[in-house]
C-alpha atoms as a PDB file:
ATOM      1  CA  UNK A   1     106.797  60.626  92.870  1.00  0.00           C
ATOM      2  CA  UNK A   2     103.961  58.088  92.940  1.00  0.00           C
ATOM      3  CA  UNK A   3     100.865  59.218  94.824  1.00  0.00           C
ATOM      4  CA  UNK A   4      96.896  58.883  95.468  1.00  0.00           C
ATOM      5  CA  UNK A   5      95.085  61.964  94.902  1.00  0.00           C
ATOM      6  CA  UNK A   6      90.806  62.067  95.052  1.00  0.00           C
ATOM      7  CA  UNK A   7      89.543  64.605  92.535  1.00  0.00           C
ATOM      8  CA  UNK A   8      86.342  66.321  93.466  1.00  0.00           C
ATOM      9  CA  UNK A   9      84.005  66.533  89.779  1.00  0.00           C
ATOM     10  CA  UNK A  10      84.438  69.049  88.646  1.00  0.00           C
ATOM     11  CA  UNK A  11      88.270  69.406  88.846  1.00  0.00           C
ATOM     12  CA  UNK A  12      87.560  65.612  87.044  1.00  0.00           C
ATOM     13  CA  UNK A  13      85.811  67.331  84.324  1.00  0.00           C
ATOM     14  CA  UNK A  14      88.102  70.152  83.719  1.00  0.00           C
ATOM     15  CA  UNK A  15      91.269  67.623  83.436  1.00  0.00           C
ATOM     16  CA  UNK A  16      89.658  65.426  81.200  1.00  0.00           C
ATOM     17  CA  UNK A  17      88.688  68.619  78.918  1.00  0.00           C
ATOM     18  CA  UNK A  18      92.047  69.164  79.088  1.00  0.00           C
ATOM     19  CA  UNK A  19      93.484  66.094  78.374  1.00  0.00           C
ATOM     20  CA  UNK A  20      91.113  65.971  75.359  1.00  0.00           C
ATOM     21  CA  UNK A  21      92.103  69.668  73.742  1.00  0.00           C
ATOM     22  CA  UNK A  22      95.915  68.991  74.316  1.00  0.00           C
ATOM     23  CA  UNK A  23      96.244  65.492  73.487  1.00  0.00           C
ATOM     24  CA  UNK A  24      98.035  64.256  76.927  1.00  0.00           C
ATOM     25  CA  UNK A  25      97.745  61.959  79.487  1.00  0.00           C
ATOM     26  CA  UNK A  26      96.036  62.304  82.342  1.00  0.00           C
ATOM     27  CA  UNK A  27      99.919  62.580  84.439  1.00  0.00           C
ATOM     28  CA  UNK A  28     100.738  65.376  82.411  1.00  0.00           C
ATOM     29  CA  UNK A  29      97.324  67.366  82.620  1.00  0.00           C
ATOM     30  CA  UNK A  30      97.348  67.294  86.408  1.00  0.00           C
ATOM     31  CA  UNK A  31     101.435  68.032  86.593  1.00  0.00           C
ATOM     32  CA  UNK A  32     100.036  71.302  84.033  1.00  0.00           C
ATOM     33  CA  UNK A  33      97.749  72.329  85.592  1.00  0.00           C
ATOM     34  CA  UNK A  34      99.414  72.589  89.260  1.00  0.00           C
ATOM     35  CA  UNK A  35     102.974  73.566  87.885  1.00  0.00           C
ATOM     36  CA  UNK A  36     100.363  76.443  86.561  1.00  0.00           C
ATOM     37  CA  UNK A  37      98.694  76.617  89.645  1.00  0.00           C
ATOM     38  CA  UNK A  38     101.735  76.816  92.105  1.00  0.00           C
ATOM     39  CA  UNK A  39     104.004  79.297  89.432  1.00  0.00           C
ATOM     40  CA  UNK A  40     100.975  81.639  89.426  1.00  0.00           C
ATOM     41  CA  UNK A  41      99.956  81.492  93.112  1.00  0.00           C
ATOM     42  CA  UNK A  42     103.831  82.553  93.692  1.00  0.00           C
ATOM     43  CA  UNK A  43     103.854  85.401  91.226  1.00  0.00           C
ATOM     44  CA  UNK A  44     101.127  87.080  93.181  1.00  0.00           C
ATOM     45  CA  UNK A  45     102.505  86.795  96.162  1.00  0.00           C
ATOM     46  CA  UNK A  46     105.594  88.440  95.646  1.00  0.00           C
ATOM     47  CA  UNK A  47     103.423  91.524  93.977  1.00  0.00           C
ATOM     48  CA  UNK A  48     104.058  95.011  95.562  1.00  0.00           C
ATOM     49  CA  UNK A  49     105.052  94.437  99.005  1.00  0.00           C
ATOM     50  CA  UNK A  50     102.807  96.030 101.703  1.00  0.00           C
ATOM     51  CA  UNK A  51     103.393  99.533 102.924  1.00  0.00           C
ATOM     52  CA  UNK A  52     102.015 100.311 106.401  1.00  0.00           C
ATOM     53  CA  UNK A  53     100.365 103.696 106.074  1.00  0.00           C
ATOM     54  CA  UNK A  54     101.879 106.491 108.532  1.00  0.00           C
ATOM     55  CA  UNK A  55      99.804 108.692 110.894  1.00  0.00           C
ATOM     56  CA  UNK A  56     101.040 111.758 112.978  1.00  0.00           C
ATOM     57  CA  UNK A  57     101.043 111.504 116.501  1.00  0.00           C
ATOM     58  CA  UNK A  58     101.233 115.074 117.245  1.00  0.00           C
ATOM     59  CA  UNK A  59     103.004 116.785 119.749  1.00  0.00           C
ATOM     60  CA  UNK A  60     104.904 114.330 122.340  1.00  0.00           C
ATOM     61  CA  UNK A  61     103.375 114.394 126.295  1.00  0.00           C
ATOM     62  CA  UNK A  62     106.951 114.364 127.756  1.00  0.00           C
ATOM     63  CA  UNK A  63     109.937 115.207 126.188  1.00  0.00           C
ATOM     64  CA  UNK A  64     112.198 114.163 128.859  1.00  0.00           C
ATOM     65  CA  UNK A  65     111.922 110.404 129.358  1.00  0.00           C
ATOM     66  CA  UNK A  66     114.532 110.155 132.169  1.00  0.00           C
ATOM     67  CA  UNK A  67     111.256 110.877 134.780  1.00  0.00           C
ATOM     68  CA  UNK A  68     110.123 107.836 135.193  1.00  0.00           C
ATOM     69  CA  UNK A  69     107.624 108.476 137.488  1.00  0.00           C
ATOM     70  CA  UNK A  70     106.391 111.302 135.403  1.00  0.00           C
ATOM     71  CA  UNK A  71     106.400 108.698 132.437  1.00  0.00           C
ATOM     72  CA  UNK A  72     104.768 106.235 134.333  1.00  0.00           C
ATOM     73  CA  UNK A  73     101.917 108.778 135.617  1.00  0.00           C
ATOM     74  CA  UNK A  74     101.247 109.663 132.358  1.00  0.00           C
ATOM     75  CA  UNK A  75     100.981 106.122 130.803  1.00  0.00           C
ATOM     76  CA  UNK A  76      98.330 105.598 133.664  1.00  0.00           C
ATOM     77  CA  UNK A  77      96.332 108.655 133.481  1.00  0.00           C
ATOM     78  CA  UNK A  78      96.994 110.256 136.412  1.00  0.00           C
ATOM     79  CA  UNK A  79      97.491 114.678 135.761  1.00  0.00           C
ATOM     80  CA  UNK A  80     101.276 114.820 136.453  1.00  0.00           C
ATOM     81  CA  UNK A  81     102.382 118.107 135.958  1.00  0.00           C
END
């Protein structure tokens, strides 16, 4: 694939360092340095998957959800006893 890219200066400098210690072309630094890039930003991302942490809730308000007016009171506040 053939395409355009505008390197800021420093990411200039650091390719052309590059391209000097390893002896390669310009192409091949860049191609390097993302296949690097990319391989390394997708090894971190599938690091320890995320655990949501657990809380306790305590003791339930109702235990018989079939009231639904007693359910409903309680959602809105109101003392439904």
């Amino acid at each position: 694939m053939r395409t355009t890219l505008t390197l800021e200066d420093d990411v200039s400098v650091l390719l052309a360092q590059r391209q000097e210690a390893l002896k390669i072309t310009l192409k091949d630094a860049v191609n390097l340095a993302l296949r690097r890039g990319l391989t390394e930003e997708v090894q971190e991302s599938a690091g320890v998957p995320y655990c949501t942490p657990t809380v306790s809730l305590g003791k339930p308000l109702l235990t018989n959800l079939d009231k639904v007016a007693e359910l409903l009171a309680v959602a809105e506040g109101e003392g439904f006893a």
